[in-house]
PDB file of N, CA and C in Angstrom:
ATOM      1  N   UNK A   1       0.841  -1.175   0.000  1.00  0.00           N
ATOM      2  CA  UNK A   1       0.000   0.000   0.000  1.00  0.00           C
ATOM      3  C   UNK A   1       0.888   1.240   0.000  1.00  0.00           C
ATOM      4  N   UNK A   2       0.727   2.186  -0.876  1.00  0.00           N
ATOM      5  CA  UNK A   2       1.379   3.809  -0.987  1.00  0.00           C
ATOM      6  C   UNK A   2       0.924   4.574  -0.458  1.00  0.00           C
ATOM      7  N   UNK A   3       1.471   5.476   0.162  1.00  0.00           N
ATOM      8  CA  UNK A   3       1.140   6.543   1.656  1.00  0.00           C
ATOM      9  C   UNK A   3       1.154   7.528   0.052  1.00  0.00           C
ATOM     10  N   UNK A   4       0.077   8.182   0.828  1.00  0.00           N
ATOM     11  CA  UNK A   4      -0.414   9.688  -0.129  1.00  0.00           C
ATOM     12  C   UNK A   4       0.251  10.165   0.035  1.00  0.00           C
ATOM     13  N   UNK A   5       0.783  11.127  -1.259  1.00  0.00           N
ATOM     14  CA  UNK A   5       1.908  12.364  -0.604  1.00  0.00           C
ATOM     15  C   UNK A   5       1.020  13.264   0.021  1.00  0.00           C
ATOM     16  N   UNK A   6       1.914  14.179   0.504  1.00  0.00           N
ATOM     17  CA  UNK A   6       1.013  15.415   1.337  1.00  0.00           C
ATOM     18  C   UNK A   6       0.723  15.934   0.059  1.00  0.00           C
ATOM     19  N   UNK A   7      -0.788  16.800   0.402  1.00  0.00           N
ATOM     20  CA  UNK A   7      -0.847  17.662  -0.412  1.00  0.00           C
ATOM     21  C   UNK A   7      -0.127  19.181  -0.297  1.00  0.00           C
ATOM     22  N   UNK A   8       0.225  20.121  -1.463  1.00  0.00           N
ATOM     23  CA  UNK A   8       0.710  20.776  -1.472  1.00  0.00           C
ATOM     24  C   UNK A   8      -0.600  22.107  -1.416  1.00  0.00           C
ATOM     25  N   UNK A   9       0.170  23.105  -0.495  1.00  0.00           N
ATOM     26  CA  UNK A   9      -1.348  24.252  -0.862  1.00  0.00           C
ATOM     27  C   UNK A   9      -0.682  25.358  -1.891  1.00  0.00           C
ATOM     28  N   UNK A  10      -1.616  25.467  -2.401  1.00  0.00           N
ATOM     29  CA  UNK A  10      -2.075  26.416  -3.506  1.00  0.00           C
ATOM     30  C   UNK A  10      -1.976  27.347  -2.996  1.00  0.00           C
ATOM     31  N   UNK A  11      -1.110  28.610  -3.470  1.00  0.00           N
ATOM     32  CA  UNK A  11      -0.845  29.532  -2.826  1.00  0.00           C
ATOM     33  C   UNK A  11      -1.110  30.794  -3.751  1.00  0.00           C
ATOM     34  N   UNK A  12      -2.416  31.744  -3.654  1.00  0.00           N
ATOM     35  CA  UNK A  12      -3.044  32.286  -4.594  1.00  0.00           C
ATOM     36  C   UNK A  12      -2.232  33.679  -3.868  1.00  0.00           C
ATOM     37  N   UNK A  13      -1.849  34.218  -5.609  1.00  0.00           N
ATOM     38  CA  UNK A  13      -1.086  35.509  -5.608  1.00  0.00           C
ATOM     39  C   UNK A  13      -1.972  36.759  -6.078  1.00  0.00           C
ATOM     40  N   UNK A  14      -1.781  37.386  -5.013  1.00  0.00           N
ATOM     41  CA  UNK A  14      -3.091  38.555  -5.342  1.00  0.00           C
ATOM     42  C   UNK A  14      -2.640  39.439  -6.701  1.00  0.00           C
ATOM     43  N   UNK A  15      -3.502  40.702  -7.028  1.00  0.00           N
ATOM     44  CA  UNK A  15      -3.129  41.548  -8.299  1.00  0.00           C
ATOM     45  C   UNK A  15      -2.036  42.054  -7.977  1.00  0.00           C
ATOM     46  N   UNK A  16      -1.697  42.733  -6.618  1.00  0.00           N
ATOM     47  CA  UNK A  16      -0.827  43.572  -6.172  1.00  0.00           C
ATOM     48  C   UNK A  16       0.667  42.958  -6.394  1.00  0.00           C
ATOM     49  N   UNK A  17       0.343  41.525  -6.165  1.00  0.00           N
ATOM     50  CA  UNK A  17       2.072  40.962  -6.134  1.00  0.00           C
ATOM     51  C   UNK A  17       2.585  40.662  -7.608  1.00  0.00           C
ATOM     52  N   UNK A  18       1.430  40.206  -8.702  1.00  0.00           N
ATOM     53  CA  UNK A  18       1.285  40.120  -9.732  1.00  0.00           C
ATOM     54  C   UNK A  18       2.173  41.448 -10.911  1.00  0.00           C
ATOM     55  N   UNK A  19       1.072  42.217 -10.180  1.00  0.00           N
ATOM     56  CA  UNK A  19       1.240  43.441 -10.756  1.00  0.00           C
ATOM     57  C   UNK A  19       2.858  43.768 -10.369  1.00  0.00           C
ATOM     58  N   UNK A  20       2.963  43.840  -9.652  1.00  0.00           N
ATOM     59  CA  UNK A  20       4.829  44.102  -8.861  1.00  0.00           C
ATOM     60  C   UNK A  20       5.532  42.906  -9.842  1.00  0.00           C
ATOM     61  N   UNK A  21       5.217  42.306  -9.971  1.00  0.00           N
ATOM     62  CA  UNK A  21       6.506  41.136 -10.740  1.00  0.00           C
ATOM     63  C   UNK A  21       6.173  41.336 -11.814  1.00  0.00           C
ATOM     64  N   UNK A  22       5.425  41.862 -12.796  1.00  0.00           N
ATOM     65  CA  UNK A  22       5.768  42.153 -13.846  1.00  0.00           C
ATOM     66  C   UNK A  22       6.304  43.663 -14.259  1.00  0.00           C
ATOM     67  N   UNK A  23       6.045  44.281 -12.932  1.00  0.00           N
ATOM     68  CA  UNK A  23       7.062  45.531 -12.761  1.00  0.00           C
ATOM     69  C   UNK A  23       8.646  45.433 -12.900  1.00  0.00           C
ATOM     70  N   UNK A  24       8.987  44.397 -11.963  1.00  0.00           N
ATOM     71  CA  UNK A  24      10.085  43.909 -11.163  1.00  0.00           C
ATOM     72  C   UNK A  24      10.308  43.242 -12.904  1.00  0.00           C
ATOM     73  N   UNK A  25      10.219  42.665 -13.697  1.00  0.00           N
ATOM     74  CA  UNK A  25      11.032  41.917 -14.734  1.00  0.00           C
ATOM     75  C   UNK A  25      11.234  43.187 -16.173  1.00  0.00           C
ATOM     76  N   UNK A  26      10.369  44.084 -16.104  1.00  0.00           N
ATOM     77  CA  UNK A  26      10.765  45.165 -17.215  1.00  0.00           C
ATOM     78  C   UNK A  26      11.707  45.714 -15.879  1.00  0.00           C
ATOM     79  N   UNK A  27      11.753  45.986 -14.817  1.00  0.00           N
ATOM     80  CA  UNK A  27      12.950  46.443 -14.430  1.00  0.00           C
ATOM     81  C   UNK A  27      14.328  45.668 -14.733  1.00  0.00           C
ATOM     82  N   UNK A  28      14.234  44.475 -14.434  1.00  0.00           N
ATOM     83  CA  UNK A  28      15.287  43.671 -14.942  1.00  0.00           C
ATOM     84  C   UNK A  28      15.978  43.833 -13.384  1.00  0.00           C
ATOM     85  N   UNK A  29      17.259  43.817 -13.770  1.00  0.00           N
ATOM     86  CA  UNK A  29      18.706  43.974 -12.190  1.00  0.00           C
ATOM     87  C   UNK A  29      18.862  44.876 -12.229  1.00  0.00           C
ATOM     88  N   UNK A  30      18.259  46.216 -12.953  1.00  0.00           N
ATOM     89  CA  UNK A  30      18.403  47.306 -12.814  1.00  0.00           C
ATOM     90  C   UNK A  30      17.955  48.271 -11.298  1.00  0.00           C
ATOM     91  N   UNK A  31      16.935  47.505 -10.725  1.00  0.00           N
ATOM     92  CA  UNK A  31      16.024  47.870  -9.561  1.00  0.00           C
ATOM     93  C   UNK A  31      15.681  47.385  -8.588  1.00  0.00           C
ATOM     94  N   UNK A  32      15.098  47.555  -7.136  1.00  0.00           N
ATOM     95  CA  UNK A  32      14.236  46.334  -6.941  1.00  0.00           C
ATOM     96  C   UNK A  32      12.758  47.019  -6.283  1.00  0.00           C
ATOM     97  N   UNK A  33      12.062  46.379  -7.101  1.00  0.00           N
ATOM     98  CA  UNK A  33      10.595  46.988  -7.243  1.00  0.00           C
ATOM     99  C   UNK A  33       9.994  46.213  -5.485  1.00  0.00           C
ATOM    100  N   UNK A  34       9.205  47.411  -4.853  1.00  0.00           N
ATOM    101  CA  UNK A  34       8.236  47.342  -3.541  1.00  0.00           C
ATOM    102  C   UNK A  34       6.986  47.823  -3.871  1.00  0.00           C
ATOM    103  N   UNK A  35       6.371  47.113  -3.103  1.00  0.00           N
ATOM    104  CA  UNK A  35       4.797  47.157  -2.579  1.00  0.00           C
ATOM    105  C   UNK A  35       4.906  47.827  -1.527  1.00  0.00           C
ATOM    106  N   UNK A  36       4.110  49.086  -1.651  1.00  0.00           N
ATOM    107  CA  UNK A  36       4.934  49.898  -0.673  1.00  0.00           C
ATOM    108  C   UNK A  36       3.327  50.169   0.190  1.00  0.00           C
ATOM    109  N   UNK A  37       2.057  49.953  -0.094  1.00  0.00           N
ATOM    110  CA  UNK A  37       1.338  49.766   0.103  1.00  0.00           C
ATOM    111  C   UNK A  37      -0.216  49.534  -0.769  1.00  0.00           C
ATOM    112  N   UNK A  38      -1.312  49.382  -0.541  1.00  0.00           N
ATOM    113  CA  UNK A  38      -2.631  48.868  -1.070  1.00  0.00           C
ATOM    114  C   UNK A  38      -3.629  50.206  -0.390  1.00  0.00           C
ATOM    115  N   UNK A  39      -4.408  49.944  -1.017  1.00  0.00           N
ATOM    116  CA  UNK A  39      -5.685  50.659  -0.387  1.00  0.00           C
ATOM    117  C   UNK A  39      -7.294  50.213  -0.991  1.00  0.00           C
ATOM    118  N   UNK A  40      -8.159  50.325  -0.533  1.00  0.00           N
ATOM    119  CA  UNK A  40      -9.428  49.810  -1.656  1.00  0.00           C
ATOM    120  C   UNK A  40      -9.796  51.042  -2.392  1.00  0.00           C
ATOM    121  N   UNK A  41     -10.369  50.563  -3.564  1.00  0.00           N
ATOM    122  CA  UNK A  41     -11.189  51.994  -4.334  1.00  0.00           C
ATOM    123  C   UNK A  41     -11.962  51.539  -4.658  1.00  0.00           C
ATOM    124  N   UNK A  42     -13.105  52.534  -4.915  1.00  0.00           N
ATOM    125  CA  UNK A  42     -13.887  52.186  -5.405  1.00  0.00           C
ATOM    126  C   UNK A  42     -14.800  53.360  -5.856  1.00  0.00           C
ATOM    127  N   UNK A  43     -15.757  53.309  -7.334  1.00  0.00           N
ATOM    128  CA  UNK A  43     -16.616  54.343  -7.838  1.00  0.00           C
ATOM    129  C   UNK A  43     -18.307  54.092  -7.911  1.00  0.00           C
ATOM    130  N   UNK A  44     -18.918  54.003  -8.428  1.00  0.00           N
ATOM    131  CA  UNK A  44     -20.515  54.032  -8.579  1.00  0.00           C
ATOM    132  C   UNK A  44     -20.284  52.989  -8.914  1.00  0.00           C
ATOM    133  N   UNK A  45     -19.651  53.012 -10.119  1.00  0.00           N
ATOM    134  CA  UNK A  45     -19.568  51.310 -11.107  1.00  0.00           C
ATOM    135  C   UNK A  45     -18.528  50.530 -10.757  1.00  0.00           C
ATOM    136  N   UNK A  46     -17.252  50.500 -10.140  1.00  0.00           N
ATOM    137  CA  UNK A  46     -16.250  49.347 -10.261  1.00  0.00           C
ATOM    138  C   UNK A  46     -15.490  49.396  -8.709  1.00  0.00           C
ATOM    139  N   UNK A  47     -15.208  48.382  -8.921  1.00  0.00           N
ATOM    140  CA  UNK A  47     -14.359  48.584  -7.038  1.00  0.00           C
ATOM    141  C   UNK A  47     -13.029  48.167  -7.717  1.00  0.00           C
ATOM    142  N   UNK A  48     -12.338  48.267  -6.921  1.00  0.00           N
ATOM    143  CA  UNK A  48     -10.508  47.790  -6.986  1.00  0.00           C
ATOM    144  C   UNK A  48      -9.788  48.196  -5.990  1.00  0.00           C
ATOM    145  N   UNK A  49      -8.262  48.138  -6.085  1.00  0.00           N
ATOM    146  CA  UNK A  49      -7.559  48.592  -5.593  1.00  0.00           C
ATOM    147  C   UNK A  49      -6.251  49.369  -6.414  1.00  0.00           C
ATOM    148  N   UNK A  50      -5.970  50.348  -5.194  1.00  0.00           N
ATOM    149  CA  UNK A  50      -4.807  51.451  -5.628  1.00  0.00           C
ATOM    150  C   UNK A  50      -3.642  50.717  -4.888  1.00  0.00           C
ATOM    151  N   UNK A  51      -2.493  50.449  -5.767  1.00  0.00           N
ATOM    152  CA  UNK A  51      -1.275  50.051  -5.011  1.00  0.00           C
ATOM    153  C   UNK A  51      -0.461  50.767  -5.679  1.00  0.00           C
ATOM    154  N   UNK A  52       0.610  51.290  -4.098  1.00  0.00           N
ATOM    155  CA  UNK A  52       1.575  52.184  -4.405  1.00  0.00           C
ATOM    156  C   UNK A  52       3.313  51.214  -4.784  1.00  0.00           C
ATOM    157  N   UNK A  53       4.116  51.496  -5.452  1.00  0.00           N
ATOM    158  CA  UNK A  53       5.116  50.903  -5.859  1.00  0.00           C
ATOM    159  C   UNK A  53       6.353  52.122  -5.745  1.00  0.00           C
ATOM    160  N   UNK A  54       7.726  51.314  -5.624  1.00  0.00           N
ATOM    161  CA  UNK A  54       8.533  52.100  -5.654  1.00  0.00           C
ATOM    162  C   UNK A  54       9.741  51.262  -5.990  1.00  0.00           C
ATOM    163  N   UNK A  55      10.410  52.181  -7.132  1.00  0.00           N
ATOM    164  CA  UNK A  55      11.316  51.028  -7.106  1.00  0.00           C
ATOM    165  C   UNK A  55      12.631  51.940  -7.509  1.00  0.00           C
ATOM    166  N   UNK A  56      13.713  51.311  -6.532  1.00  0.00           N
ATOM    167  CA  UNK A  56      15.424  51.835  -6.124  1.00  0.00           C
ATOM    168  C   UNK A  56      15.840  51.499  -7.251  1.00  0.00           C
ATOM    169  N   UNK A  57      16.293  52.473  -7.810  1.00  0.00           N
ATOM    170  CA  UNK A  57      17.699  51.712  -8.751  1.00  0.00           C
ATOM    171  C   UNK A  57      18.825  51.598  -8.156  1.00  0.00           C
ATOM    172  N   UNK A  58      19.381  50.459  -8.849  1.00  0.00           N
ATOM    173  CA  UNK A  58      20.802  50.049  -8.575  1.00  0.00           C
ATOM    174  C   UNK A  58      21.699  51.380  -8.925  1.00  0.00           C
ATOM    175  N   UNK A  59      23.191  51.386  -8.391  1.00  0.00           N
ATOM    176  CA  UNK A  59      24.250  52.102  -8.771  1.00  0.00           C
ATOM    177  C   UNK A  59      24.816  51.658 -10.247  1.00  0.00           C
ATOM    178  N   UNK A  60      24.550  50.674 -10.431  1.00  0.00           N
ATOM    179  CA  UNK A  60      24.850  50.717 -12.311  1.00  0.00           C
ATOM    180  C   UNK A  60      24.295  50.987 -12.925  1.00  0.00           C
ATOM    181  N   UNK A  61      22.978  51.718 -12.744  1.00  0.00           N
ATOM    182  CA  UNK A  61      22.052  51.821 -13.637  1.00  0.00           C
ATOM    183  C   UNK A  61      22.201  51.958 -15.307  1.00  0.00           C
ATOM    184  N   UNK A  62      21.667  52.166 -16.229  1.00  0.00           N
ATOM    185  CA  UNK A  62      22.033  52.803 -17.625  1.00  0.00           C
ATOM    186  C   UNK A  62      21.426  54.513 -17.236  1.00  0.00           C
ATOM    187  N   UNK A  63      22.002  55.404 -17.761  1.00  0.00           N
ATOM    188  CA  UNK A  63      21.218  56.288 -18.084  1.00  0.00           C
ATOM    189  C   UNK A  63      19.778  56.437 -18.382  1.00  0.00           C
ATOM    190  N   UNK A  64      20.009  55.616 -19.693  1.00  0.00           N
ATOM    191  CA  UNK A  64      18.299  55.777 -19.922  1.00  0.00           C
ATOM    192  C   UNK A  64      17.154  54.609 -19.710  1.00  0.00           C
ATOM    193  N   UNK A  65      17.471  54.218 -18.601  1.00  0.00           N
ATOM    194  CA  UNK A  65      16.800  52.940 -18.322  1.00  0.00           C
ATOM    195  C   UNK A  65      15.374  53.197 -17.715  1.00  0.00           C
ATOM    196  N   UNK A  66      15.858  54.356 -16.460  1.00  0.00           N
ATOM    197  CA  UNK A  66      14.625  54.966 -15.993  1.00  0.00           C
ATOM    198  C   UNK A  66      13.407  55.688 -16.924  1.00  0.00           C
ATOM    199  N   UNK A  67      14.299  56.301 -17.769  1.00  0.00           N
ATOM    200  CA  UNK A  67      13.501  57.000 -18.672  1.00  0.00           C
ATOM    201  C   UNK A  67      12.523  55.725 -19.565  1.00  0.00           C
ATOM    202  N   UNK A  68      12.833  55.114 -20.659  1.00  0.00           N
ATOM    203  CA  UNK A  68      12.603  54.136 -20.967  1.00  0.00           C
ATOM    204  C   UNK A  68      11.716  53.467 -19.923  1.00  0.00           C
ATOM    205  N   UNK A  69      11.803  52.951 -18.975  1.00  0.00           N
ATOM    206  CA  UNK A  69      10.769  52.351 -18.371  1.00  0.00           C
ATOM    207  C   UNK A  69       9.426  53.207 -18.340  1.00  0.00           C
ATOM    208  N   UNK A  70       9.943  54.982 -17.877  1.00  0.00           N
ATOM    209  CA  UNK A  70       8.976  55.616 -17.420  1.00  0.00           C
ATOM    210  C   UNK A  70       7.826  55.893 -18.983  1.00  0.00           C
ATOM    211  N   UNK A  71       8.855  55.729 -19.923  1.00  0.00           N
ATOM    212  CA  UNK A  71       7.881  56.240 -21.149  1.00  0.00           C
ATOM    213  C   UNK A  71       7.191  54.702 -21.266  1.00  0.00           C
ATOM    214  N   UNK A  72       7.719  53.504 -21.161  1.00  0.00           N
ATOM    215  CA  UNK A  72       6.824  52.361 -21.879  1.00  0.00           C
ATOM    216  C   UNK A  72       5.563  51.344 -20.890  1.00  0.00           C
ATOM    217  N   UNK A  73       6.085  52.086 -19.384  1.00  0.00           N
ATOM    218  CA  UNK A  73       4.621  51.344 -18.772  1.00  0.00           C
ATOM    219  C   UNK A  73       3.256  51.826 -19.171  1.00  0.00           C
ATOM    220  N   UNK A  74       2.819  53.424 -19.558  1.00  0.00           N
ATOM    221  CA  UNK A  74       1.277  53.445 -19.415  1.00  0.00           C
ATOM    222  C   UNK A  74       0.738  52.789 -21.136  1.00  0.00           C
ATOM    223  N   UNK A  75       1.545  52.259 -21.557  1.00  0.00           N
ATOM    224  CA  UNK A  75       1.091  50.905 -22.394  1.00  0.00           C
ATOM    225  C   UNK A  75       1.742  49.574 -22.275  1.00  0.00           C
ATOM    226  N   UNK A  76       1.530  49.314 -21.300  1.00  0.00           N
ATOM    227  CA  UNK A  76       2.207  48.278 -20.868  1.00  0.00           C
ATOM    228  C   UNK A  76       0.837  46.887 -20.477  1.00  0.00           C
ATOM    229  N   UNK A  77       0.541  46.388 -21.263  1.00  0.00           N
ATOM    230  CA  UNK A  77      -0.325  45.189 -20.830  1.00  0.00           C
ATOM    231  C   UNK A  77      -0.284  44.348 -19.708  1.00  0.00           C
ATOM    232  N   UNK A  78      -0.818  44.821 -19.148  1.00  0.00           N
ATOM    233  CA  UNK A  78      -0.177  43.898 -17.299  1.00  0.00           C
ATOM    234  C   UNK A  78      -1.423  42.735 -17.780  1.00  0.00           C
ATOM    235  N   UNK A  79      -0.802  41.843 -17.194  1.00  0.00           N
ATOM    236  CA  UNK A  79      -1.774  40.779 -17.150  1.00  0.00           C
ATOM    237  C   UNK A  79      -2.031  39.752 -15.420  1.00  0.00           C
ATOM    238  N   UNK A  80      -3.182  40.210 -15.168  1.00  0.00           N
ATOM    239  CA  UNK A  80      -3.624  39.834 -13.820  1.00  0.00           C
ATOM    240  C   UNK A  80      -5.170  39.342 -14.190  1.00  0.00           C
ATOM    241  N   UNK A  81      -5.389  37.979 -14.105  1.00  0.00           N
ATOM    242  CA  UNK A  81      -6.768  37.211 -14.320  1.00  0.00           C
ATOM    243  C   UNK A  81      -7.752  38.238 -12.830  1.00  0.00           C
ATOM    244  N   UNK A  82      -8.907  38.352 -13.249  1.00  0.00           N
ATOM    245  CA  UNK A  82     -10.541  38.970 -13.057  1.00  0.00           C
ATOM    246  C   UNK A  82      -9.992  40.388 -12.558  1.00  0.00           C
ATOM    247  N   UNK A  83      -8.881  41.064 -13.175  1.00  0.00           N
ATOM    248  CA  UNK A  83      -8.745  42.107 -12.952  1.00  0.00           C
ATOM    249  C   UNK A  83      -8.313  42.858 -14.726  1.00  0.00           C
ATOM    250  N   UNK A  84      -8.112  44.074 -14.617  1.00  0.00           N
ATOM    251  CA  UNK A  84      -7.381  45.024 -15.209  1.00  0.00           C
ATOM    252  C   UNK A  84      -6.665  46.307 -14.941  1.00  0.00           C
ATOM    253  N   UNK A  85      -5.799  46.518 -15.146  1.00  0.00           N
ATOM    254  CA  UNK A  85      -4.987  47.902 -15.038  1.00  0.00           C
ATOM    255  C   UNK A  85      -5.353  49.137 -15.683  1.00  0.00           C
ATOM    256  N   UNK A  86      -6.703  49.709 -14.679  1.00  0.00           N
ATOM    257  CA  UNK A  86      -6.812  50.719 -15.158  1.00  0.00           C
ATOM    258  C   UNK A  86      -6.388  52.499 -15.629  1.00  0.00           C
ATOM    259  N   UNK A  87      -4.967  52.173 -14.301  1.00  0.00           N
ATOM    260  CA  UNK A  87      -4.597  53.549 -14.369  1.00  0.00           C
ATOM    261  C   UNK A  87      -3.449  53.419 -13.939  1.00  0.00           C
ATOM    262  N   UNK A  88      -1.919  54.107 -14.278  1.00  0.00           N
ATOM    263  CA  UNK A  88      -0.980  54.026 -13.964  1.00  0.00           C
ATOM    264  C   UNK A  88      -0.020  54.998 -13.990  1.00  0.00           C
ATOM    265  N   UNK A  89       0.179  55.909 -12.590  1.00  0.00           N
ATOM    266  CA  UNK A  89       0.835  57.062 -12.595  1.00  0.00           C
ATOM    267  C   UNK A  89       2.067  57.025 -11.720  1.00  0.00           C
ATOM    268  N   UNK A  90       2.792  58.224 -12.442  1.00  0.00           N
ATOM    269  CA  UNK A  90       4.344  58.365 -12.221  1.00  0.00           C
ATOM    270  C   UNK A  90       4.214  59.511 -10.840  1.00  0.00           C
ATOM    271  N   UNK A  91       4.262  58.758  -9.861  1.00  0.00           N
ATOM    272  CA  UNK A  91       3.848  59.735  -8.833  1.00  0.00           C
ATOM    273  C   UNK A  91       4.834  60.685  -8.185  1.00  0.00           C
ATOM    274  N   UNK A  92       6.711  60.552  -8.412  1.00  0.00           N
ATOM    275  CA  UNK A  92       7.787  61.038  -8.176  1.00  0.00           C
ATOM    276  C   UNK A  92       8.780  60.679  -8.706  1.00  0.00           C
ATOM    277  N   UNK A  93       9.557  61.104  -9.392  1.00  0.00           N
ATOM    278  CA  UNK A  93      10.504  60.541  -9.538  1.00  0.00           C
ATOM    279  C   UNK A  93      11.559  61.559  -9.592  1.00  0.00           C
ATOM    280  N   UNK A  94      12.963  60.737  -9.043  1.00  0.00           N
ATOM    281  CA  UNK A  94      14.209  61.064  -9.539  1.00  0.00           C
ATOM    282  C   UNK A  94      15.765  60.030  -9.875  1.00  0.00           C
ATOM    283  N   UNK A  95      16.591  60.689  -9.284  1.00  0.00           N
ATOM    284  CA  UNK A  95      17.697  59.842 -10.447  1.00  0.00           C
ATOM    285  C   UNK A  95      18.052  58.537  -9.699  1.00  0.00           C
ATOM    286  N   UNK A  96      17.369  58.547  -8.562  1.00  0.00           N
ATOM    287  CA  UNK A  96      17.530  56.785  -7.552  1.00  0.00           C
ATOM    288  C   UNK A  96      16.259  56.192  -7.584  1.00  0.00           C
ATOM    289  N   UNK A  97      15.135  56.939  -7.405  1.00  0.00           N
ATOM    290  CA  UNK A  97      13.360  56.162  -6.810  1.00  0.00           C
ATOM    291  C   UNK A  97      12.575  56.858  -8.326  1.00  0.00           C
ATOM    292  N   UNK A  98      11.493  55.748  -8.361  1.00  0.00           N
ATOM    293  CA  UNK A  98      10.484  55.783  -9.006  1.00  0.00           C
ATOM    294  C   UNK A  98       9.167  55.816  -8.082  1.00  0.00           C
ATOM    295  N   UNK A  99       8.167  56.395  -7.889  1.00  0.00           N
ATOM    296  CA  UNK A  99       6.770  55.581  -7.160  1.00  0.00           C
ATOM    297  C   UNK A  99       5.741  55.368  -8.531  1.00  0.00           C
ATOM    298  N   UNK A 100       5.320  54.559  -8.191  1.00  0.00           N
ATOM    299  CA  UNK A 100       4.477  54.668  -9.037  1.00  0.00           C
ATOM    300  C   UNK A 100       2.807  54.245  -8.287  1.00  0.00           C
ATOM    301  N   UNK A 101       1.591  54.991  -8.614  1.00  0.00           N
ATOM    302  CA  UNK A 101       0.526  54.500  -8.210  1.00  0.00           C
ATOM    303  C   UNK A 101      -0.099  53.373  -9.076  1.00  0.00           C
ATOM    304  N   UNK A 102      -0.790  52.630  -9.275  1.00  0.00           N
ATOM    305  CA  UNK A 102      -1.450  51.676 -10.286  1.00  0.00           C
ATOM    306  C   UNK A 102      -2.777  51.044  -9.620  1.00  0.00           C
ATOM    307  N   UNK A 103      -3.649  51.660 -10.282  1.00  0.00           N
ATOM    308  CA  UNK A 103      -5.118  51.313  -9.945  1.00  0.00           C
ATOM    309  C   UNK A 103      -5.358  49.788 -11.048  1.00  0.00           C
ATOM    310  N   UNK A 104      -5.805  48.848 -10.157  1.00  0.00           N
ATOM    311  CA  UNK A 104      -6.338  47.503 -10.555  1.00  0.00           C
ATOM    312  C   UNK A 104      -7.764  47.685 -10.368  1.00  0.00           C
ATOM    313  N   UNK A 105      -8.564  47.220 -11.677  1.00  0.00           N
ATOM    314  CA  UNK A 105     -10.186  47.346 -11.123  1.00  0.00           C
ATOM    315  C   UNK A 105     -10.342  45.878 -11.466  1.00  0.00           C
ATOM    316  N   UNK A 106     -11.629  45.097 -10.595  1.00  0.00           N
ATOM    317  CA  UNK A 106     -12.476  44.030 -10.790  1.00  0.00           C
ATOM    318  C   UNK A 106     -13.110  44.026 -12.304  1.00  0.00           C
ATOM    319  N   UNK A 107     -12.283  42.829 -13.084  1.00  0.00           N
ATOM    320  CA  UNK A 107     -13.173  42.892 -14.397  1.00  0.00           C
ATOM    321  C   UNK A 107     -14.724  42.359 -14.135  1.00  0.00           C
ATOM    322  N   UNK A 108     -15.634  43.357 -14.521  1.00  0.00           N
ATOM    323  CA  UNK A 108     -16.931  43.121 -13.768  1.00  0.00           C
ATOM    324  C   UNK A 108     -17.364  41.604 -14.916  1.00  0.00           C
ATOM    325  N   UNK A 109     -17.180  41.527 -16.005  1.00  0.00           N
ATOM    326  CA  UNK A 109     -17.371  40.543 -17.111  1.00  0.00           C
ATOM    327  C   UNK A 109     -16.774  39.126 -16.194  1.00  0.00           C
ATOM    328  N   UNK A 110     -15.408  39.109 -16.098  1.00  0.00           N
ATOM    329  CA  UNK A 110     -14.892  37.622 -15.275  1.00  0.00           C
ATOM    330  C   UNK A 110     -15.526  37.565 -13.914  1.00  0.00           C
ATOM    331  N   UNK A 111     -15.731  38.338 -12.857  1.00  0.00           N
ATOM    332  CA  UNK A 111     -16.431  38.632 -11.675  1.00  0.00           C
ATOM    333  C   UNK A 111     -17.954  37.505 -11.862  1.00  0.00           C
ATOM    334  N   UNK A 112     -18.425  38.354 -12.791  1.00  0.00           N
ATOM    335  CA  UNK A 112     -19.758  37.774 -12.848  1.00  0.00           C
ATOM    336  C   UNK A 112     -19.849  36.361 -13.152  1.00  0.00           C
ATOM    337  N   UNK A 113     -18.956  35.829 -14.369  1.00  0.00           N
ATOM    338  CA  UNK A 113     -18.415  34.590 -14.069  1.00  0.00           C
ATOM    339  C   UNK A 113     -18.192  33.716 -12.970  1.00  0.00           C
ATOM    340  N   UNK A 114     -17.377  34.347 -12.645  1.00  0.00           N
ATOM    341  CA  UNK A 114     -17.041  33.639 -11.226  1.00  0.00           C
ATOM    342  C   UNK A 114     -18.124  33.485 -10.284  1.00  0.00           C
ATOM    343  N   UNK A 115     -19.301  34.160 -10.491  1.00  0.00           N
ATOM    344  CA  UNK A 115     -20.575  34.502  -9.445  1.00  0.00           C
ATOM    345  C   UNK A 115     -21.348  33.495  -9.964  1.00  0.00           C
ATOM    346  N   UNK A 116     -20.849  32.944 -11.143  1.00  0.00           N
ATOM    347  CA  UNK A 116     -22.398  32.616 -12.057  1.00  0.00           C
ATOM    348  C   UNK A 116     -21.903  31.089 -12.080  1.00  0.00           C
ATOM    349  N   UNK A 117     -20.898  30.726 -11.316  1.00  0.00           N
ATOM    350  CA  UNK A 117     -19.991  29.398 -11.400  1.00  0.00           C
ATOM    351  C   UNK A 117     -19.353  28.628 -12.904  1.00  0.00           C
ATOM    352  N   UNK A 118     -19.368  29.768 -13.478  1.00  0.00           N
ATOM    353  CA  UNK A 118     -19.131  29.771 -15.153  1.00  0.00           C
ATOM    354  C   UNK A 118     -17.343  29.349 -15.294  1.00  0.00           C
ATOM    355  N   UNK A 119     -16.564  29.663 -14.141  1.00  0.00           N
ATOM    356  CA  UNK A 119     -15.023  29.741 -14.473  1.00  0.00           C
ATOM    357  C   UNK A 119     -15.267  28.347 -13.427  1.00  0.00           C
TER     358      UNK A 119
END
């Protein structure tokens, strides 16, 4: 008779950490990207959350690395399942720190899914 392995738990990664690691890989070793905090939002129509980010550059940086990043995130396709990236601002920057704010909203379309036991 074979002893069950243990099961392993499933360890569900929210938007916020999501969202940060695909920050953290267009940064490359250039940085290291923080979750510097969360908050809830929400309007008439959509709820989400605002998470604040910040990310150090290294002392090797390139010159134009910061720049370059700063021009190619607000088209930057983040991809986080029953969410989307609705808004993404350059909240300070200079020649060491970036912050950045990034509003995640509830895709109300997958949501309802999920309500409707459809996923």
């Amino acid at each position: 008779m074979q002893a069950d392995a243990p099961r392993q738990k499933r360890v569900r990664r929210g938007p916020g950490a999501l969202i940060g690691d695909q920050i953290a890989a267009l940064v490359g070793s250039l940085g290291l990207v923080t979750l510097q905090h969360e908050r809830a939002w929400a309007s008439i129509t959509f709820s989400g959350t605002r998470y604040s980010f910040s990310i150090e550059w290294s002392g090797n940086r390139e010159s134009n690395a910061m720049h370059d990043l700063v021009q190619s995130l607000p088209d930057h396709e983040f991809i986080v399942p029953r969410y989307f990236v609705a808004d993404l601002l350059v909240r300070e920057q200079s020649e060491s720190r970036l912050l950045l704010d990034v509003l995640a909203i509830v895709d109300p379309v997958e949501h309802h899914k999920v309500c409707q036991g459809q996923r």
